[in-house]
N, C-alpha and C. Protein backbone atom coordinates (compact mmCIF):
# COMPACT_ATOMS: atom_id res chain seq x y z
N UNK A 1 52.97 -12.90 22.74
CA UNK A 1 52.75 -14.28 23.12
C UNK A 1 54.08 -14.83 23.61
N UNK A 2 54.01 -15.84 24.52
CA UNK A 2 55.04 -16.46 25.27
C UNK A 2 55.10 -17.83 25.31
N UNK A 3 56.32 -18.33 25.41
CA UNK A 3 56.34 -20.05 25.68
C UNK A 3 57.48 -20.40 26.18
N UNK A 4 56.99 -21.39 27.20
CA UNK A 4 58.08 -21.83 28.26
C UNK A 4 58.62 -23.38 28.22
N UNK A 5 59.15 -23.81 28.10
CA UNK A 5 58.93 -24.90 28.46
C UNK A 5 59.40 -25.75 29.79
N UNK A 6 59.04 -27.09 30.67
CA UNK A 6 59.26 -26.97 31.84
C UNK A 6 60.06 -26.92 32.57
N UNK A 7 59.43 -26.44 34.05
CA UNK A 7 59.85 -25.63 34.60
C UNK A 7 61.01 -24.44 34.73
N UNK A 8 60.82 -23.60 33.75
CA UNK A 8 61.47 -21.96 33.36
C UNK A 8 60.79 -20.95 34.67
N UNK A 9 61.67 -20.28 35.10
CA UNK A 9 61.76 -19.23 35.51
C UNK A 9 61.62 -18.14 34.32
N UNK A 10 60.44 -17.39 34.13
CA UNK A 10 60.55 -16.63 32.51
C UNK A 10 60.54 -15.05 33.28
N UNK A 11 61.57 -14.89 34.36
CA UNK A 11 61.85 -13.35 34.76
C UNK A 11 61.53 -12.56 35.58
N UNK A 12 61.34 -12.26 37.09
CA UNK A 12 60.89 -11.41 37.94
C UNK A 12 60.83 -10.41 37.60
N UNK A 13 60.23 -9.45 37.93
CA UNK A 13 59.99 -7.72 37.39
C UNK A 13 58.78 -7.52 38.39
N UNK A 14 58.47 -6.12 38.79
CA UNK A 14 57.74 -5.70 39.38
C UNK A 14 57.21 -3.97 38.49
N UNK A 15 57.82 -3.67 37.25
CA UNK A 15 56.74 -3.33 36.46
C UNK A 15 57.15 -1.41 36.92
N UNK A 16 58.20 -1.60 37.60
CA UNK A 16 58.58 -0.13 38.24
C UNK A 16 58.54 0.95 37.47
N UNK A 17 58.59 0.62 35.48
CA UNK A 17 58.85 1.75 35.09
C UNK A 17 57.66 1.41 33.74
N UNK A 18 56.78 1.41 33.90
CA UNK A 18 55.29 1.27 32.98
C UNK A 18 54.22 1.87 33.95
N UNK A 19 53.28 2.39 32.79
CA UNK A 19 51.89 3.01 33.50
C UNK A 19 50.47 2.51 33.57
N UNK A 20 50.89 0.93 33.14
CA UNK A 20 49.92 0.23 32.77
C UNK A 20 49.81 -0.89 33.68
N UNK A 21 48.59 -1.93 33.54
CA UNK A 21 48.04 -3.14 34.78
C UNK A 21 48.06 -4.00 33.55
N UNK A 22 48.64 -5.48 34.02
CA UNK A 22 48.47 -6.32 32.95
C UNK A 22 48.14 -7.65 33.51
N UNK A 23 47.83 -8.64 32.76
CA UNK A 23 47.05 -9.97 32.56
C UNK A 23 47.71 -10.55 32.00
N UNK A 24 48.11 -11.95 32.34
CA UNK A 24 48.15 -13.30 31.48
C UNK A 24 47.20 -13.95 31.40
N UNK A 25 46.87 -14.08 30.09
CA UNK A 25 46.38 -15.50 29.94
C UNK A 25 46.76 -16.80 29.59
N UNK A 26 46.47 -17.75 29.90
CA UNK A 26 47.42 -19.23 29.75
C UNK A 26 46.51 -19.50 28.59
N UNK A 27 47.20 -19.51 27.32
CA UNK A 27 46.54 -20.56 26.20
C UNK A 27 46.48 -21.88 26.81
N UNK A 28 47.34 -22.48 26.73
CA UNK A 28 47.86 -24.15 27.00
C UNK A 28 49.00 -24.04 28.35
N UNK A 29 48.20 -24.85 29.34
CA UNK A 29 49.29 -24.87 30.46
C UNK A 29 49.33 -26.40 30.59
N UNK A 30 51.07 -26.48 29.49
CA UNK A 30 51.48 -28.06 29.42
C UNK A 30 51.43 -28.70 30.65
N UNK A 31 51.57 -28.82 31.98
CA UNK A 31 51.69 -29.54 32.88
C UNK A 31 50.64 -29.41 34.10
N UNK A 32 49.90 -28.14 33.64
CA UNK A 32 48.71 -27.95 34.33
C UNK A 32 49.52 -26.94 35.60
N UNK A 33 50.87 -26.88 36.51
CA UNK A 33 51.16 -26.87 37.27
C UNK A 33 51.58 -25.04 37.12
N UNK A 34 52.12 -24.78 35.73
CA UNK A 34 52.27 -22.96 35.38
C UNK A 34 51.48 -22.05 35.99
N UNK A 35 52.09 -21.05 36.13
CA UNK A 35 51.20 -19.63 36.47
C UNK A 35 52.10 -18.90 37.18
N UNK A 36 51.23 -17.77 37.48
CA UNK A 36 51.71 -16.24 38.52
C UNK A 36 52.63 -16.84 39.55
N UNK A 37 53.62 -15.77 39.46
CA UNK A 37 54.22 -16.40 41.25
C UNK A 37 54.73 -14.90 42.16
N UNK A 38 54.03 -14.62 42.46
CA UNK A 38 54.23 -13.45 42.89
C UNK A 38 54.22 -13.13 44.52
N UNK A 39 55.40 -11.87 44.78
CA UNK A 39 56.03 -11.95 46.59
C UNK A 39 54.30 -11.34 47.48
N UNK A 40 54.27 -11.67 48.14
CA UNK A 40 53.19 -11.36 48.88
C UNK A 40 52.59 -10.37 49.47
N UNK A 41 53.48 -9.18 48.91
CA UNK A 41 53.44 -7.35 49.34
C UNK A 41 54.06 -7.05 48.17
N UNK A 42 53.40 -5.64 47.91
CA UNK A 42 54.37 -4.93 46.64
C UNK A 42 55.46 -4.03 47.87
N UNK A 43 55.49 -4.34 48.80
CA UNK A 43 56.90 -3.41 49.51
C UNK A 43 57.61 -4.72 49.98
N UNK A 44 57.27 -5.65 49.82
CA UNK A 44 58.70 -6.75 49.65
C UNK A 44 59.66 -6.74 48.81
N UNK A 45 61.26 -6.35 49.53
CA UNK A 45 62.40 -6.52 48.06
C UNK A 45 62.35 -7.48 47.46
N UNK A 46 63.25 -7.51 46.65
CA UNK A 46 63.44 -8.85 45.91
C UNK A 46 64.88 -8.64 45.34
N UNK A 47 65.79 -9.56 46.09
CA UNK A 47 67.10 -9.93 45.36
C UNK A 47 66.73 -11.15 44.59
N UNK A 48 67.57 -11.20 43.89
CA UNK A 48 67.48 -12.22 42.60
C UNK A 48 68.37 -13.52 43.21
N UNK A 49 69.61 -12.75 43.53
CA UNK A 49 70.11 -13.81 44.52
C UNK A 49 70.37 -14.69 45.48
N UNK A 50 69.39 -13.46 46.27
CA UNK A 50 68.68 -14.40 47.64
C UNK A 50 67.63 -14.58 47.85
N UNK A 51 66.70 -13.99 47.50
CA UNK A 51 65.25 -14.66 47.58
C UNK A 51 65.01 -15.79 46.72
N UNK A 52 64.43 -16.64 48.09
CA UNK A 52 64.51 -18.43 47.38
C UNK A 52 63.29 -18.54 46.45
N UNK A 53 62.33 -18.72 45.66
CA UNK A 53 61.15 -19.52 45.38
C UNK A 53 60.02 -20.13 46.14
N UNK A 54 60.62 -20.22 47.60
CA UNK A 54 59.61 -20.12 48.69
C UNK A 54 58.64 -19.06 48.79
N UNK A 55 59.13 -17.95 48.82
CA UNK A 55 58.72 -16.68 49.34
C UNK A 55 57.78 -16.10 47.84
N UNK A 56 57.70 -16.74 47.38
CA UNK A 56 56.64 -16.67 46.18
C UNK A 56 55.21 -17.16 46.06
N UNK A 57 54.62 -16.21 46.46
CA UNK A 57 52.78 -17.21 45.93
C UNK A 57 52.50 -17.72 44.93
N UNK A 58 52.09 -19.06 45.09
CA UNK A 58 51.98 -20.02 43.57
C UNK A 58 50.57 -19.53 43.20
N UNK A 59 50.49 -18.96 42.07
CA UNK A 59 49.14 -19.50 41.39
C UNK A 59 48.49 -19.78 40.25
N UNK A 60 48.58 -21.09 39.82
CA UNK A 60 48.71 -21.44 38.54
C UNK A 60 46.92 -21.36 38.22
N UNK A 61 47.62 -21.27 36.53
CA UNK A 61 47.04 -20.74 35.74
C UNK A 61 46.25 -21.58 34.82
N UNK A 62 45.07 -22.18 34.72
CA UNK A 62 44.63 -23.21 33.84
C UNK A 62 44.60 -22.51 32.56
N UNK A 63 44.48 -23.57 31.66
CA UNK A 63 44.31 -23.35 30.43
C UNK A 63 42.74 -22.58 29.65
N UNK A 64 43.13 -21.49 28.96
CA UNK A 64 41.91 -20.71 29.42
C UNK A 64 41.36 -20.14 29.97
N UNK A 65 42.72 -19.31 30.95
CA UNK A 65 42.28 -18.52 32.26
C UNK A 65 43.08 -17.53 31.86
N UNK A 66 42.51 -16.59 33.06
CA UNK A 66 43.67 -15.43 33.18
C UNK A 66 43.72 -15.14 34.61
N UNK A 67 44.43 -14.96 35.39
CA UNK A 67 45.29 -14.88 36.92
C UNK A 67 44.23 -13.35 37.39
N UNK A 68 44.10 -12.32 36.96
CA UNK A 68 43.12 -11.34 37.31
C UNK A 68 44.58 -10.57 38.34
N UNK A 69 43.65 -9.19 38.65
CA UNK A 69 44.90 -8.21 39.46
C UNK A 69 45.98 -8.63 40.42
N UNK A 70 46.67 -8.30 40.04
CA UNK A 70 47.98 -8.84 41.43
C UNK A 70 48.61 -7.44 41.66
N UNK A 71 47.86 -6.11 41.24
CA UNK A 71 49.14 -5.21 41.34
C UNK A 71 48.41 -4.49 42.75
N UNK A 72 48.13 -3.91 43.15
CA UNK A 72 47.53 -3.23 44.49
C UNK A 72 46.59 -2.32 44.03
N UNK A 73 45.59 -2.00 44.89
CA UNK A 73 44.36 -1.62 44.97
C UNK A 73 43.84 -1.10 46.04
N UNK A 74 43.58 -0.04 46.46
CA UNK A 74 43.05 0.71 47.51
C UNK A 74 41.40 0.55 47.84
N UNK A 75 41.04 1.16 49.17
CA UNK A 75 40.14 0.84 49.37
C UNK A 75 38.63 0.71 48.81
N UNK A 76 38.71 2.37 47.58
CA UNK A 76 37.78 2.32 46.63
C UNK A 76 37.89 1.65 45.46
N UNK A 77 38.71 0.89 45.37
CA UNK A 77 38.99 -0.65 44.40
C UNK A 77 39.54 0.01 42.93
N UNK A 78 40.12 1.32 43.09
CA UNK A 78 41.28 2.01 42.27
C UNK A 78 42.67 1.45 42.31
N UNK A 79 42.96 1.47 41.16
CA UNK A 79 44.44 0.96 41.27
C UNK A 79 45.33 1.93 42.11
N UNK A 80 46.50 1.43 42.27
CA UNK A 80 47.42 2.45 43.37
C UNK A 80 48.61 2.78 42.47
N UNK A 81 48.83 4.20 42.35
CA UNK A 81 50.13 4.48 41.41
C UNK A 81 51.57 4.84 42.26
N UNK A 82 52.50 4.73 41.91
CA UNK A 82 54.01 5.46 42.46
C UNK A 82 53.34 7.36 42.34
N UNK A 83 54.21 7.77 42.99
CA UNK A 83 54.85 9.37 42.61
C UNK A 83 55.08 8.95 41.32
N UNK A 84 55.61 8.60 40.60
CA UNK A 84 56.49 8.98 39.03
C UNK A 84 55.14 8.07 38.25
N UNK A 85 54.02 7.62 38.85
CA UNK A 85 52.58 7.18 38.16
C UNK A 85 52.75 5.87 37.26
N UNK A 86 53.80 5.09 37.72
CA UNK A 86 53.41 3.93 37.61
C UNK A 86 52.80 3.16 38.36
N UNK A 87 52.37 1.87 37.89
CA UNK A 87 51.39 1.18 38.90
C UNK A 87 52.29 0.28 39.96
N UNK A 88 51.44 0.23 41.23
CA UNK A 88 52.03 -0.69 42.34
C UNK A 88 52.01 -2.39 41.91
N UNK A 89 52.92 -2.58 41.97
CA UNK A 89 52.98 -4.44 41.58
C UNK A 89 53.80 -5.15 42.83
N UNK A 90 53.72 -5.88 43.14
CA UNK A 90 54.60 -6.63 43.82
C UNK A 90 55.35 -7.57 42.54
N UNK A 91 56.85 -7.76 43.33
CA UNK A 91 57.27 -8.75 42.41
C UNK A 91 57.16 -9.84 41.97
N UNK A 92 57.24 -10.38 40.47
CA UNK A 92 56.49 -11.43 39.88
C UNK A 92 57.00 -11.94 38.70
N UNK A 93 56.50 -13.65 38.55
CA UNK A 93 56.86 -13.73 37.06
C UNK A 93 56.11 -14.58 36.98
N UNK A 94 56.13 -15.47 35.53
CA UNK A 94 55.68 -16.59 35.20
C UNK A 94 56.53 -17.66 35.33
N UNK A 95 55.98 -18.60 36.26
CA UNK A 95 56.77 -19.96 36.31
C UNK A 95 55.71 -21.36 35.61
N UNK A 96 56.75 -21.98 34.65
CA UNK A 96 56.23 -22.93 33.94
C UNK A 96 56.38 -24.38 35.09
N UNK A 97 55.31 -25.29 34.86
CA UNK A 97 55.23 -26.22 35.71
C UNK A 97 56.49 -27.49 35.22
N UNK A 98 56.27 -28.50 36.45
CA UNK A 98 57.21 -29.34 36.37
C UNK A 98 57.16 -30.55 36.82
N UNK A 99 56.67 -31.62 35.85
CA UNK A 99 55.80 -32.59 36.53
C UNK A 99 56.87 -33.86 36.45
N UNK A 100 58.00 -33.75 35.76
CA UNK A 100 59.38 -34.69 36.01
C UNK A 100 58.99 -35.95 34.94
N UNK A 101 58.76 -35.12 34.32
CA UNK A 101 58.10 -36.51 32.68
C UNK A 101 59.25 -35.80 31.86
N UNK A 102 59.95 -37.18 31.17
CA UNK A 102 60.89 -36.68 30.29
C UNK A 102 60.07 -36.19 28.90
N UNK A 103 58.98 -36.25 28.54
CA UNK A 103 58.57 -35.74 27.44
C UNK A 103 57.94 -34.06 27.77
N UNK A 104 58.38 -33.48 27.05
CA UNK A 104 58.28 -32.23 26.86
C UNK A 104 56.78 -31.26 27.17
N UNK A 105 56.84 -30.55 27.77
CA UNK A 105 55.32 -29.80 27.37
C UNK A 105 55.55 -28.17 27.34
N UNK A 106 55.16 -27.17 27.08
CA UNK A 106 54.98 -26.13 27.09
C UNK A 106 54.13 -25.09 27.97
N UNK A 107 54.36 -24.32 28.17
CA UNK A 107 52.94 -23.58 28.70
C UNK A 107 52.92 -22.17 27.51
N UNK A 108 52.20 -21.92 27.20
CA UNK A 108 51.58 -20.86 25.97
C UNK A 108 50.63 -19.65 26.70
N UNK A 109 50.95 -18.87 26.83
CA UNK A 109 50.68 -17.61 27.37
C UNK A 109 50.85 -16.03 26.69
N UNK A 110 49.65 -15.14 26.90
CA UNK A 110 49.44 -13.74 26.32
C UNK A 110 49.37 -12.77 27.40
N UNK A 111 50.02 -11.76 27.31
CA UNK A 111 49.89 -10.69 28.18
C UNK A 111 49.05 -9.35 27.58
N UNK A 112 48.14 -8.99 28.25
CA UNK A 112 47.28 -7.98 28.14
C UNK A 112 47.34 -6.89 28.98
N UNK A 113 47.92 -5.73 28.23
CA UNK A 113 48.25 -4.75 28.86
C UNK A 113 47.32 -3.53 28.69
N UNK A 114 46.97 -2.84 29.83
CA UNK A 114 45.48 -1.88 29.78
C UNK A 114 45.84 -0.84 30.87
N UNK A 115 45.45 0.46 29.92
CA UNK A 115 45.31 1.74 31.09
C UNK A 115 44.71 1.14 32.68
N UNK A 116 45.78 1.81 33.38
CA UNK A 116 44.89 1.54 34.68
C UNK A 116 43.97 2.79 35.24
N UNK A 117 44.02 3.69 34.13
CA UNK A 117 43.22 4.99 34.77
C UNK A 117 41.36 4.91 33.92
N UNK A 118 41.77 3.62 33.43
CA UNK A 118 40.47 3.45 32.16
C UNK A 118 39.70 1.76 33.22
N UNK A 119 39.95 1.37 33.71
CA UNK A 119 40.07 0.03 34.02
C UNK A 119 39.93 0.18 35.83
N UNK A 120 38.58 0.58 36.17
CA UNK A 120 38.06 0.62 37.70
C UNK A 120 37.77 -1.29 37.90
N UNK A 121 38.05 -1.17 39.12
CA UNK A 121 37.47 -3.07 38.98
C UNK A 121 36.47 -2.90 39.92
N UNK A 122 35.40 -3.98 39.62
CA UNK A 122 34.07 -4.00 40.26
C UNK A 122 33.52 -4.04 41.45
């Protein structure tokens, strides 16, 4: 379980060295505005230093949701692995919202992590 409070950057990663597909779910998304933010190709780099927050797809996460696949998927709706059989992700994190209220809110979030060789999507 995770908690942010607003607007946190809680870490880019693209998941390069795991064999697994994972999920957030948003318990409580304090500002309504939290969720996925992820680059728009899993063969987009990502410097930390220069890639702005623009170049990120927003997609927040209501309370009681979960964001569903962001890692890549081929045409028979199989996940897509590396050579070394981890899964394809583009880069990503969780960004907590930011609605410019001096009182505090949180966003509360679970990650669910699942074989991707067990886990065909529909």
């Amino acid at each position: 379980m995770w908690a942010a409070g607003q607007g946190v950057n809680c870490g880019v990663r693209n998941l390069s060295d795991t064999i697994f597909c994972e999920v957030y779910a948003c318990i409580v998304n304090g500002t309504g505005q939290g969720g996925i933010q992820y680059l728009k190709s899993s063969k987009e780099e990502h410097d930390p230093l220069a890639t702005p927050d623009s170049k990120f797809e927003n997609l927040p996460v209501p309370s009681f949701y979960e964001h569903g696949p962001i890692w890549d998927i081929d045409a028979q709706k199989k996940t897509v692995f590396r050579e070394n059989g981890t899964v394809v992700y583009p880069w990503h994190k969780w960004q907590s919202g930011n609605n410019g209220s001096l009182i505090q809110s949180f966003d509360i979030w679970i990650t669910f992590e699942f074989n991707a060789q067990l886990s065909p999507l529909p």
